[in-house]
Structure formats: C-alpha cells, structure tokens
PDB file of N, CA and C in Angstrom:
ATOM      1  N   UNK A   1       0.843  -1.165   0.000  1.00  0.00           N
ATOM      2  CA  UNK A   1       0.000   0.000   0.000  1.00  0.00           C
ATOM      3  C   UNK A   1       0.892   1.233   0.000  1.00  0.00           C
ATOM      4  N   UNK A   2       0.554   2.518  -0.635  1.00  0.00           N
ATOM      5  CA  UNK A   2       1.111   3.583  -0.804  1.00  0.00           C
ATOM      6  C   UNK A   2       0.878   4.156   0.183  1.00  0.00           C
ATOM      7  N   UNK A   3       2.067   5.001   0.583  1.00  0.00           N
ATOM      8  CA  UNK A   3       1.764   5.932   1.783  1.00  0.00           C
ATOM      9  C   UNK A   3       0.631   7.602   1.484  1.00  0.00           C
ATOM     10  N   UNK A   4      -0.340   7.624   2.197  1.00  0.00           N
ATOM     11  CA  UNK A   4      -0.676   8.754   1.932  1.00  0.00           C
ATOM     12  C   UNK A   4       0.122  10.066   1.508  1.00  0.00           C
ATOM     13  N   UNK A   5      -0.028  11.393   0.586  1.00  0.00           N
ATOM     14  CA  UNK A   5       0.215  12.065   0.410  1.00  0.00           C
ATOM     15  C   UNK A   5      -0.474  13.060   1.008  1.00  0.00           C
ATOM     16  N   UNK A   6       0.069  14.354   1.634  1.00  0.00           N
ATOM     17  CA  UNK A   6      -1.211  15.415   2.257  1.00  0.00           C
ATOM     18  C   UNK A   6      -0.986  16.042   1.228  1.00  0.00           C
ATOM     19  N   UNK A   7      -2.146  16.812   0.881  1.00  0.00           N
ATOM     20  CA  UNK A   7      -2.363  18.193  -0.448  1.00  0.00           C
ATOM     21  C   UNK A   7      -1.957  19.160   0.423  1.00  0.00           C
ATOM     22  N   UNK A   8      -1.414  20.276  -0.138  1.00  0.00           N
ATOM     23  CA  UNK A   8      -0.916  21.496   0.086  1.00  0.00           C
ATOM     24  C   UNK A   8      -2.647  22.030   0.901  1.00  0.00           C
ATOM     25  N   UNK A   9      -2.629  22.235   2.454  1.00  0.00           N
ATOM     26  CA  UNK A   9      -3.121  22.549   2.695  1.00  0.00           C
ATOM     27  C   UNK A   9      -3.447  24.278   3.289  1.00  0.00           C
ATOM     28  N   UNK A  10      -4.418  24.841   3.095  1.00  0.00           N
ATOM     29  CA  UNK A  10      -4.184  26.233   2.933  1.00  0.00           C
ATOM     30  C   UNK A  10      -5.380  26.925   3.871  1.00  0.00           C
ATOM     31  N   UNK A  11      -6.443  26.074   4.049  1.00  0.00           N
ATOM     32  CA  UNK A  11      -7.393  26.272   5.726  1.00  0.00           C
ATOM     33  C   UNK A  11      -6.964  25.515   6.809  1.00  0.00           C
ATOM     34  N   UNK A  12      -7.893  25.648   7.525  1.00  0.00           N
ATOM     35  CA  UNK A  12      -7.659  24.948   8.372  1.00  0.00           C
ATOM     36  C   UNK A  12      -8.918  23.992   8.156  1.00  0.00           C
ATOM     37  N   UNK A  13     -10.082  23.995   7.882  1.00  0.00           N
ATOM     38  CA  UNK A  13     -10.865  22.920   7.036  1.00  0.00           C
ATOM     39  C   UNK A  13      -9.699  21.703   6.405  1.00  0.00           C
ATOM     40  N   UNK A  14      -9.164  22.428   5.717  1.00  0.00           N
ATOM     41  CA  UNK A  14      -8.660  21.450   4.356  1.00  0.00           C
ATOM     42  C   UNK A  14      -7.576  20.519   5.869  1.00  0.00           C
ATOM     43  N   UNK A  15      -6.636  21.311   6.705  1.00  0.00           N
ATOM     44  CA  UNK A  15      -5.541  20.599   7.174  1.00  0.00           C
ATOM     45  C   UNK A  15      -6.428  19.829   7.859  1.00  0.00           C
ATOM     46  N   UNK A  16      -7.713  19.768   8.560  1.00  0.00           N
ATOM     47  CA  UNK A  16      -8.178  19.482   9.336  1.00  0.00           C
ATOM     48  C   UNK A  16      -8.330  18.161   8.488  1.00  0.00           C
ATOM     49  N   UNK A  17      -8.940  18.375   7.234  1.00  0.00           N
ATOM     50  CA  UNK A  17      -9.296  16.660   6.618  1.00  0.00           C
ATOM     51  C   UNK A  17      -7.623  15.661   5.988  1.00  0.00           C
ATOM     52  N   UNK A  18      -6.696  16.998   5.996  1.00  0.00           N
ATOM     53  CA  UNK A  18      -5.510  15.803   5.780  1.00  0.00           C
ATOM     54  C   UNK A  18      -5.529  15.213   6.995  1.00  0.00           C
ATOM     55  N   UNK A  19      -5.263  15.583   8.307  1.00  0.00           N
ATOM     56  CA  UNK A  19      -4.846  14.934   9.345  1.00  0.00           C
ATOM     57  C   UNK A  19      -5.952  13.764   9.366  1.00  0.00           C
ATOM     58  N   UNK A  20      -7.204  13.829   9.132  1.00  0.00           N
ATOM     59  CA  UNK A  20      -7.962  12.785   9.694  1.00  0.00           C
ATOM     60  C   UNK A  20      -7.748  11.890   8.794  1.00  0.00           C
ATOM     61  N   UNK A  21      -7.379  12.076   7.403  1.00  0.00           N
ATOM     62  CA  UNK A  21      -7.507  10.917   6.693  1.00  0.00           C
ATOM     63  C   UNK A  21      -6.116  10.187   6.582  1.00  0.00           C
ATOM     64  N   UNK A  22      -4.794  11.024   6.876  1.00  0.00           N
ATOM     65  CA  UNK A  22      -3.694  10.757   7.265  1.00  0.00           C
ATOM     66  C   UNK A  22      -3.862   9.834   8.376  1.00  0.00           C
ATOM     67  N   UNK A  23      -4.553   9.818   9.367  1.00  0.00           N
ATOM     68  CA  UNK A  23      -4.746   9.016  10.440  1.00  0.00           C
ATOM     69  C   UNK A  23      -5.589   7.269  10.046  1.00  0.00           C
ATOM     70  N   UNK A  24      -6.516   7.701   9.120  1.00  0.00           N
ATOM     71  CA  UNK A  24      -7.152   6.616   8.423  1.00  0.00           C
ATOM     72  C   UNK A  24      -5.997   5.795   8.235  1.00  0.00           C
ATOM     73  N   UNK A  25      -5.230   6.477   7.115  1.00  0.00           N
ATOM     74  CA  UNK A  25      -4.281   5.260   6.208  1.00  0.00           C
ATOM     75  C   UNK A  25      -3.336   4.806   7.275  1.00  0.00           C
ATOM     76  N   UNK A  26      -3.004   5.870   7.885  1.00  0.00           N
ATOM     77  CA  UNK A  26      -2.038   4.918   9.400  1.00  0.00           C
ATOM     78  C   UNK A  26      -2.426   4.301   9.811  1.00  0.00           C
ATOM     79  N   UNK A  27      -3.344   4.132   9.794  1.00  0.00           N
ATOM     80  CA  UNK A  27      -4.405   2.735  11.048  1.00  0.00           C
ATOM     81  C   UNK A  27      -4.011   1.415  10.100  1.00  0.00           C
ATOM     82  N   UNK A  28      -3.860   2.042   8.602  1.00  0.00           N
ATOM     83  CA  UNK A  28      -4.283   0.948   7.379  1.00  0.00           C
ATOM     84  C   UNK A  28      -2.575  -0.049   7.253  1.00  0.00           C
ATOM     85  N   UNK A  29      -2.031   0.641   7.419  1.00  0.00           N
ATOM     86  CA  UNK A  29      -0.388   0.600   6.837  1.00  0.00           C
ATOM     87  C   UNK A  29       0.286  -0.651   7.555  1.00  0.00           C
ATOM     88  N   UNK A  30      -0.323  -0.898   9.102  1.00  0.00           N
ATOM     89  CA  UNK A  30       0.311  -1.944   9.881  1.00  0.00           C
ATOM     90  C   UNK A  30      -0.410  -3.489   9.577  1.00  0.00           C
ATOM     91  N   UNK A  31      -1.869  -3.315   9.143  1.00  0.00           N
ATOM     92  CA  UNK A  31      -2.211  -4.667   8.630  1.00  0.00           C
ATOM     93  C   UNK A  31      -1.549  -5.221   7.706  1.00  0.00           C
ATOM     94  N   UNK A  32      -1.239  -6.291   8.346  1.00  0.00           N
ATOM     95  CA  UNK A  32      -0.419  -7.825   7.056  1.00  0.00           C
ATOM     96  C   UNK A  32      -1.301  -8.199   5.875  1.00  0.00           C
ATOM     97  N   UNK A  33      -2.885  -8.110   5.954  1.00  0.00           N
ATOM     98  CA  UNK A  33      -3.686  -8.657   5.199  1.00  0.00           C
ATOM     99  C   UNK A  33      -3.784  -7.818   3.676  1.00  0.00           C
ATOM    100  N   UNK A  34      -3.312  -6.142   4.140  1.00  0.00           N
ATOM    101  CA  UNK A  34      -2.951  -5.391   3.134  1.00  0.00           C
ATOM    102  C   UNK A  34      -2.049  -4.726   2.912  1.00  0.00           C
ATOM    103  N   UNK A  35      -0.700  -5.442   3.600  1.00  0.00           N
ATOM    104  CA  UNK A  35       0.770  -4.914   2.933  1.00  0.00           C
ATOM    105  C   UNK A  35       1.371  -5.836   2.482  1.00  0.00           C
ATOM    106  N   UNK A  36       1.300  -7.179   3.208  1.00  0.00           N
ATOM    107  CA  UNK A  36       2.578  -8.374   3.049  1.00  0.00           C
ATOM    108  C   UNK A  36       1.508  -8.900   2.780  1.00  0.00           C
ATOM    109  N   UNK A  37       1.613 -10.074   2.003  1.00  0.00           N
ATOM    110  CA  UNK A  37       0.920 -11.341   1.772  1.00  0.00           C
ATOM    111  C   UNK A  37       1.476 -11.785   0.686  1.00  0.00           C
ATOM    112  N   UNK A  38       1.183 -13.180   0.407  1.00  0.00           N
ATOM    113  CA  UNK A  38       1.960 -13.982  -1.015  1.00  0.00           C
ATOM    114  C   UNK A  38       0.807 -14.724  -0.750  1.00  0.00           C
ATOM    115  N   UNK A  39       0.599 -15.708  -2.459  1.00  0.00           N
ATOM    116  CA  UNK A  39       0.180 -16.759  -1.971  1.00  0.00           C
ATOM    117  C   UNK A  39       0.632 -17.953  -2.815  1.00  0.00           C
ATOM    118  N   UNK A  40       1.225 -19.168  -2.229  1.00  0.00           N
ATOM    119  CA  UNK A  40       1.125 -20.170  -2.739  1.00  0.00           C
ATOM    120  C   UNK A  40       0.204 -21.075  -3.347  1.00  0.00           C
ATOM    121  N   UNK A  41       0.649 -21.440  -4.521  1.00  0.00           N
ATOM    122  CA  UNK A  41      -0.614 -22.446  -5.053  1.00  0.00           C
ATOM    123  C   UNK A  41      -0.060 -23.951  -5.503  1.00  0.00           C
ATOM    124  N   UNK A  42      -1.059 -24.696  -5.076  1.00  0.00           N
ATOM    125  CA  UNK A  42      -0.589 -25.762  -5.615  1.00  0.00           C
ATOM    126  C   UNK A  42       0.146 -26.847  -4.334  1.00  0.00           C
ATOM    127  N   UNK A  43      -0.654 -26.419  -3.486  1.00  0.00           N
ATOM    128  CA  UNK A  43       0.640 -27.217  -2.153  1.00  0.00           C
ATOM    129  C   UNK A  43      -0.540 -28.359  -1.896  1.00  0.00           C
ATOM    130  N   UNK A  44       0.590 -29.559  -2.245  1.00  0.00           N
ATOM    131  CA  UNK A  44       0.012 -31.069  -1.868  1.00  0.00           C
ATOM    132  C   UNK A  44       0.249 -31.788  -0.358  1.00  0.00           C
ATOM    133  N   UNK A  45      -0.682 -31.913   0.146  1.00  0.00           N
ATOM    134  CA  UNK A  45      -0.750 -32.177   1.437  1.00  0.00           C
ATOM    135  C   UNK A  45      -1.007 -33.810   1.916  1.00  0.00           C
ATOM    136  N   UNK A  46      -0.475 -34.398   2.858  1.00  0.00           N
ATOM    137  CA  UNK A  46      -0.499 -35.625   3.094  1.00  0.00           C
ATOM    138  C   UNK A  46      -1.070 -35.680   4.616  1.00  0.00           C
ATOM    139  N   UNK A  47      -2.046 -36.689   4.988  1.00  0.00           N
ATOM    140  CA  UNK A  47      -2.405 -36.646   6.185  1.00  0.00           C
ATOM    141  C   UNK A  47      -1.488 -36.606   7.021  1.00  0.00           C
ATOM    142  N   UNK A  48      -1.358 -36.116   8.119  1.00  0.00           N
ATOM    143  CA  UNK A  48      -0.256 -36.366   8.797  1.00  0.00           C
ATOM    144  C   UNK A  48       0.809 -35.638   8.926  1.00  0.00           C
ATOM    145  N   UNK A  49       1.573 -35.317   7.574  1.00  0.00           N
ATOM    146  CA  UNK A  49       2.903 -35.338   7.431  1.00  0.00           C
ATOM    147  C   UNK A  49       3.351 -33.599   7.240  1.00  0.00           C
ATOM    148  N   UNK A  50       4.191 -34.010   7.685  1.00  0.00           N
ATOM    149  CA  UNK A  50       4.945 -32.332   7.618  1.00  0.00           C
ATOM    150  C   UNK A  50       5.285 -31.757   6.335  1.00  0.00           C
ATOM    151  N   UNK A  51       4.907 -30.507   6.024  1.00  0.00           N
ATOM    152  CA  UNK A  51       4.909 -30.091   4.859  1.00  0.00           C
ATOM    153  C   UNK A  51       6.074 -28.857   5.338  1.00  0.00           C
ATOM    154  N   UNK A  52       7.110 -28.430   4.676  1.00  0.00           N
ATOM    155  CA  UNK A  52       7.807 -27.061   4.640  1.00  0.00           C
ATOM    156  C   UNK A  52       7.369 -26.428   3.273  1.00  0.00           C
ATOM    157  N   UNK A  53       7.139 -25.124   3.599  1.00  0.00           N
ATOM    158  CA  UNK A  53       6.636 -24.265   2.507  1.00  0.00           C
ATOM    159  C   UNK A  53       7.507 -23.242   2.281  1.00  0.00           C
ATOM    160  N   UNK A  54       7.894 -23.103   1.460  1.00  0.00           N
ATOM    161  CA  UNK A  54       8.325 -21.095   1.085  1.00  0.00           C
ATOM    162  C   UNK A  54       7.646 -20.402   1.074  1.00  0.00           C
ATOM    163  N   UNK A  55       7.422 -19.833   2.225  1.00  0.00           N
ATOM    164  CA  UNK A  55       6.291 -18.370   1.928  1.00  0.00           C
ATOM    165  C   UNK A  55       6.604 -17.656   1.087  1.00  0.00           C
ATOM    166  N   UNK A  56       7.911 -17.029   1.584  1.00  0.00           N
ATOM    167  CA  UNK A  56       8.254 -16.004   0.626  1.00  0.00           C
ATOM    168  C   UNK A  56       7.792 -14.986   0.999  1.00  0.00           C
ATOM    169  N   UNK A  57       7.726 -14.469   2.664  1.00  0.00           N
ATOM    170  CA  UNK A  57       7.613 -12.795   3.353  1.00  0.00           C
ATOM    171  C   UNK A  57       8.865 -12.562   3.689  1.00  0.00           C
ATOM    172  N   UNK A  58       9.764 -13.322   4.046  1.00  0.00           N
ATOM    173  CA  UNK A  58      10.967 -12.488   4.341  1.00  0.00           C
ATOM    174  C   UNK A  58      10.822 -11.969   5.575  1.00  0.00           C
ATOM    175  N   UNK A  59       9.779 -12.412   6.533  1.00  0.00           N
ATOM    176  CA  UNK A  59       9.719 -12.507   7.670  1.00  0.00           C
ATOM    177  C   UNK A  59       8.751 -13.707   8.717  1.00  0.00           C
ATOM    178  N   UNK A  60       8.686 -13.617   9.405  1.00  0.00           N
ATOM    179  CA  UNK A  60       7.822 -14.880  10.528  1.00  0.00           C
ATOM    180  C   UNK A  60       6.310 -14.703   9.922  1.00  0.00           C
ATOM    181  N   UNK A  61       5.471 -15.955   9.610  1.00  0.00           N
ATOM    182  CA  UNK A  61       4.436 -15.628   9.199  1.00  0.00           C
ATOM    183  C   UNK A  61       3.489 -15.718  10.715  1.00  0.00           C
ATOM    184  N   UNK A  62       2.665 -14.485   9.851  1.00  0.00           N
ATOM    185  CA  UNK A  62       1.877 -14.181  11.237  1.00  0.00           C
ATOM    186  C   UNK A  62       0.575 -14.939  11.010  1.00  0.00           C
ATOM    187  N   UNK A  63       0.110 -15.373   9.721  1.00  0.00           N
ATOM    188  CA  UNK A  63      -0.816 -16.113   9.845  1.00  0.00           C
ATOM    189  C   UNK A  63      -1.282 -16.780   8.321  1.00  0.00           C
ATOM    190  N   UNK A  64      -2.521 -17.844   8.060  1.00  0.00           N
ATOM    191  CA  UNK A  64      -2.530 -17.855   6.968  1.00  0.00           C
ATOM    192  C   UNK A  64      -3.801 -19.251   6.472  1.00  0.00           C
ATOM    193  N   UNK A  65      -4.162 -18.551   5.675  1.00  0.00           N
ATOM    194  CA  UNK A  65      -5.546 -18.928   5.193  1.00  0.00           C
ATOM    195  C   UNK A  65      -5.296 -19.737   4.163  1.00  0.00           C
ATOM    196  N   UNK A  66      -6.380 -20.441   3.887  1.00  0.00           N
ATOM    197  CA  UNK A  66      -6.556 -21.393   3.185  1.00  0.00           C
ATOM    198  C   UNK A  66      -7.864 -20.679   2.037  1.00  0.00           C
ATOM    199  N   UNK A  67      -7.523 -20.677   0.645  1.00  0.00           N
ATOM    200  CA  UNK A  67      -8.143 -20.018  -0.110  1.00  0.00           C
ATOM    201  C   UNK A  67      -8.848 -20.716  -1.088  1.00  0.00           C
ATOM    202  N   UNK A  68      -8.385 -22.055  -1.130  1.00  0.00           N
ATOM    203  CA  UNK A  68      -8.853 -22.806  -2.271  1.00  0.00           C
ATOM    204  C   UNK A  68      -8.636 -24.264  -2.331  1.00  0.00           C
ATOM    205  N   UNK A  69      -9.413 -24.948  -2.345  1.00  0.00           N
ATOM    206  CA  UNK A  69      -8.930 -26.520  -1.515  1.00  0.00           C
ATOM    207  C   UNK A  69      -9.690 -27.276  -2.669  1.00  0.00           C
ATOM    208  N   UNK A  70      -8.704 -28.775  -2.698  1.00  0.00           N
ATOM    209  CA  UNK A  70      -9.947 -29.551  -3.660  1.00  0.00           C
ATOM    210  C   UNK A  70     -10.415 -30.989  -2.804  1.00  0.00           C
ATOM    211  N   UNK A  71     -10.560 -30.428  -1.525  1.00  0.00           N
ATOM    212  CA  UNK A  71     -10.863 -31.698  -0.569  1.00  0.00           C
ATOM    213  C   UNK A  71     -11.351 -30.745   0.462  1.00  0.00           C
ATOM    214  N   UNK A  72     -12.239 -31.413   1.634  1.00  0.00           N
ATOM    215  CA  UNK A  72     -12.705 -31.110   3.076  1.00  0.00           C
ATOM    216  C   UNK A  72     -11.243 -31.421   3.951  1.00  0.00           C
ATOM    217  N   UNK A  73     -10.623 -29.962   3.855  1.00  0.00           N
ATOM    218  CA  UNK A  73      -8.986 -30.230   4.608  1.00  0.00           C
ATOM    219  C   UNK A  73      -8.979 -29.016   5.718  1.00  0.00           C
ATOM    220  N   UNK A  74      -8.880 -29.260   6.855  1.00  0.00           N
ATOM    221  CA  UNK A  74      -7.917 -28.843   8.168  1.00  0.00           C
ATOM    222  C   UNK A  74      -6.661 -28.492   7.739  1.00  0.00           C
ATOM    223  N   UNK A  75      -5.555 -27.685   7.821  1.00  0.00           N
ATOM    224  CA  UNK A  75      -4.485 -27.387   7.987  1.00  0.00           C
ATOM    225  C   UNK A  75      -3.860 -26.343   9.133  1.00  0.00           C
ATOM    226  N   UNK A  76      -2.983 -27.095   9.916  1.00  0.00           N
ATOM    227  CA  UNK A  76      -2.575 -26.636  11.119  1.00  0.00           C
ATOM    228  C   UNK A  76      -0.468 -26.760  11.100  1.00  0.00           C
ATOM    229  N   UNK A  77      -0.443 -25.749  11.669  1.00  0.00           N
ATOM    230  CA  UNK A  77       0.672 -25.331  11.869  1.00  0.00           C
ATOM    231  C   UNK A  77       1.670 -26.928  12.809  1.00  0.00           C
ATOM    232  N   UNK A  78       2.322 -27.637  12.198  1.00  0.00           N
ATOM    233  CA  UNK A  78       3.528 -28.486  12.797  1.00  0.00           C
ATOM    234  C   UNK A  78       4.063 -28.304  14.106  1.00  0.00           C
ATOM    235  N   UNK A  79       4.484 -29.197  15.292  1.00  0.00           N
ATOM    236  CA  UNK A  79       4.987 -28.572  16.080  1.00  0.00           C
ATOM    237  C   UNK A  79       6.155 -29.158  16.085  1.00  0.00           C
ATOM    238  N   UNK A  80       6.761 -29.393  14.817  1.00  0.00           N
ATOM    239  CA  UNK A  80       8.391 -29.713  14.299  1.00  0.00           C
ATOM    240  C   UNK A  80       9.149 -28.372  14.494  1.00  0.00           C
ATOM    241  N   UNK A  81       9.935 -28.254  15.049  1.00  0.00           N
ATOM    242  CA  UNK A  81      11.118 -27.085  15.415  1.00  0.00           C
ATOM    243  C   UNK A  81      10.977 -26.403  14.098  1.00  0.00           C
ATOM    244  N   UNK A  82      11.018 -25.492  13.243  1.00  0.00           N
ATOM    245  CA  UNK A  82      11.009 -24.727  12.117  1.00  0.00           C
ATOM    246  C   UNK A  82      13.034 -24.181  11.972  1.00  0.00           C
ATOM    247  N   UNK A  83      13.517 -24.320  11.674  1.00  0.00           N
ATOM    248  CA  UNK A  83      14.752 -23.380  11.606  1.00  0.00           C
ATOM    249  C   UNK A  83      15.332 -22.228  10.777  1.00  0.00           C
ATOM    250  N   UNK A  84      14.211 -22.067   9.722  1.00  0.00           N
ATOM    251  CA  UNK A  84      14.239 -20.617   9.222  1.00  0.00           C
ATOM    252  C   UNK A  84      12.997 -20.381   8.956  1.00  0.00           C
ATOM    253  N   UNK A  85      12.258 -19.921  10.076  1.00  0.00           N
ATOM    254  CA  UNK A  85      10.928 -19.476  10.071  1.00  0.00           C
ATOM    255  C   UNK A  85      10.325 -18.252   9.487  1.00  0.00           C
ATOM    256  N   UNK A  86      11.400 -17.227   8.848  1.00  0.00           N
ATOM    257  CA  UNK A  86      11.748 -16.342   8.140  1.00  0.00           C
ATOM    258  C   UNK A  86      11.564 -16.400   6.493  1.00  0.00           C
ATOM    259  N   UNK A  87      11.921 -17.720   6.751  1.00  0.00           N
ATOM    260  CA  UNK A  87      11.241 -18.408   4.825  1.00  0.00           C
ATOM    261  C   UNK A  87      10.565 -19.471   4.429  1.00  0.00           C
ATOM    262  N   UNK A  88      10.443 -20.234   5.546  1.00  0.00           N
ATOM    263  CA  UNK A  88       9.612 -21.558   5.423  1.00  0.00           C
ATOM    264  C   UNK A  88       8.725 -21.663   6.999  1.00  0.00           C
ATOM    265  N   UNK A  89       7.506 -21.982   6.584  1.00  0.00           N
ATOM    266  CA  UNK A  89       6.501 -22.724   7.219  1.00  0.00           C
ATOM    267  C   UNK A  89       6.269 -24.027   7.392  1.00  0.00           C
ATOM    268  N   UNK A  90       6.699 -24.624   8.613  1.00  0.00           N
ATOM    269  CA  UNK A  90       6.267 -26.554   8.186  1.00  0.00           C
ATOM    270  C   UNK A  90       4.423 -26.427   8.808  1.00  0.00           C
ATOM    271  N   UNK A  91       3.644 -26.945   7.939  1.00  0.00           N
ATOM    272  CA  UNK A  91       2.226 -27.328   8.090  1.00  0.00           C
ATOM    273  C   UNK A  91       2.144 -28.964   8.108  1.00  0.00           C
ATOM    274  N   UNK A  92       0.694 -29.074   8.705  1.00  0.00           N
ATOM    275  CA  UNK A  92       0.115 -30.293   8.130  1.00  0.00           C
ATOM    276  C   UNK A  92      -1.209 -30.399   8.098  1.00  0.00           C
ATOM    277  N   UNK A  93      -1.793 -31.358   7.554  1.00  0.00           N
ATOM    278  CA  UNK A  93      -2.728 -31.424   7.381  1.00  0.00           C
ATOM    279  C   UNK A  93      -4.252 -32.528   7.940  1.00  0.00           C
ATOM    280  N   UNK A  94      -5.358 -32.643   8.025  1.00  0.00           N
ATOM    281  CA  UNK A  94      -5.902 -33.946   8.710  1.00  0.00           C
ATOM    282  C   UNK A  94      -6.599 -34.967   7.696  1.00  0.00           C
ATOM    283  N   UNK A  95      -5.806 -34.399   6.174  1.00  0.00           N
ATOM    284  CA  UNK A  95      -6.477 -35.064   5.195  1.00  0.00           C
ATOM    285  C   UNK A  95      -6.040 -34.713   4.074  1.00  0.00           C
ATOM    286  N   UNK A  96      -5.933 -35.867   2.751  1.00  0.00           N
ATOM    287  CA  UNK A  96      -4.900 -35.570   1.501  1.00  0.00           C
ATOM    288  C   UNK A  96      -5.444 -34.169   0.465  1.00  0.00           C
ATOM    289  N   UNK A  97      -5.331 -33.277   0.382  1.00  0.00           N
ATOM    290  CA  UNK A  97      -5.693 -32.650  -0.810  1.00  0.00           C
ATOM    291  C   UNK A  97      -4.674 -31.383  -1.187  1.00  0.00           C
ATOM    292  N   UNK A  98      -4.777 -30.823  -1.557  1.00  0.00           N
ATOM    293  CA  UNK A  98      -4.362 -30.167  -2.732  1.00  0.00           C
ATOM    294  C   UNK A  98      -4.711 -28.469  -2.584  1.00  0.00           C
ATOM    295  N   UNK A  99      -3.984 -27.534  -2.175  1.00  0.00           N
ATOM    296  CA  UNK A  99      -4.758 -25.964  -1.546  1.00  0.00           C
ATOM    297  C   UNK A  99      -3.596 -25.112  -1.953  1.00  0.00           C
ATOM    298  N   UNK A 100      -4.395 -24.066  -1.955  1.00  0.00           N
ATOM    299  CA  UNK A 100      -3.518 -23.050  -2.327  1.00  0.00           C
ATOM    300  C   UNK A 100      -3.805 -21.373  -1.079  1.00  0.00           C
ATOM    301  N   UNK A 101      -2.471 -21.175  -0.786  1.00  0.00           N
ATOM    302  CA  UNK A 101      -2.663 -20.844   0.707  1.00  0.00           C
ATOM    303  C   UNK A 101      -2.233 -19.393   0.702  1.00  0.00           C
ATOM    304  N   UNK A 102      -2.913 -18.350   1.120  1.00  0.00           N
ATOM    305  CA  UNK A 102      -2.766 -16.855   1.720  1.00  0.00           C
ATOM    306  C   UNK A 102      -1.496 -16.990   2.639  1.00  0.00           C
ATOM    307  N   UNK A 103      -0.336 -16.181   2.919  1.00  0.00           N
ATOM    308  CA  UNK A 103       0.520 -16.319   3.836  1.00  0.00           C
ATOM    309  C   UNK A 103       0.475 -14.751   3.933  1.00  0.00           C
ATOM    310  N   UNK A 104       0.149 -14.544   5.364  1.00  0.00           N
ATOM    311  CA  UNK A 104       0.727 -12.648   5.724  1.00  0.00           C
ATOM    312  C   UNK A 104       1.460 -12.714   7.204  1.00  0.00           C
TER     313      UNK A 104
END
C-alpha cells in the first residue's frame, strides 16, 4: 500500500481533513492482510505429514488462510522445530488434498 500524500493545505478545514484521513491510512499501513501477503498455489498435502513451505515474506508468518482446496482439509501449523521461520513454514494437514494458501 502507498503511503498517503497530504495536499498542500491552505485552511484549516482542508488541514483538518488531511490529518484525519492521514490518520485513516495509518491505522491501514500496519495490517499484514494489506501490505505483506503472497500466496502459494498448488501445495500437496499428506495426512499427517509435515509439509515445509516457502512463503516467501521475508519474515515470521503471522498467519494464513486457506483459499482454495480440492478436498474437506484442516491445515494446522507443525509442532516440528522450524529453523528458518523467516522463509519456510512446516504445516500439516488432517487429510490428503491439494490448496492453495494466503501467507501474511
């Protein structure tokens, strides 16, 4: 997301609506759901089994959805040690299919 720009303000009306809407987009700027996100497609899942993923944020994923599935699938976060949690996610799953996954 782009950082707001203020217009050359010249009342105090006008500064009055940069600041508030300046304040809007700041509120906006720290959500993951609309700055960082990737999404993988195509990730094959095995009951059970530990999956490592490349997110591809370049930082710790803070969370991550499931967008498109071709089975009734659960997917939950591994509690296998991770060692670069910075670029890979290990998941698993409670059933075989096939999803393509939101990471922010």
């Amino acid at each position: 997301m782009l950082p707001y720009t203020q217009v050359n303000a010249t009342t105090r009306e006008t500064q009055e609506l940069n600041n508030n809407v300046s304040r809007v987009f700041s509120s906006l700027y720290g959500n993951p759901l609309l700055n960082q996100l990737t999404i993988v497609k195509n990730v094959e899942f095995v009951n059970g089994v530990d999956n490592p993923i490349q997110h591809k944020l370049n930082k710790n994923v803070t969370g991550y959805v499931i967008i498109k599935a071709n089975a009734a699938v659960h997917v939950f976060t591994s509690p296998t040690t991770n060692p670069i949690p910075t670029a890979s996610i290990i998941l698993r799953s409670n059933a075989d299919a096939t999803v393509d996954l939101l990471f922010f």
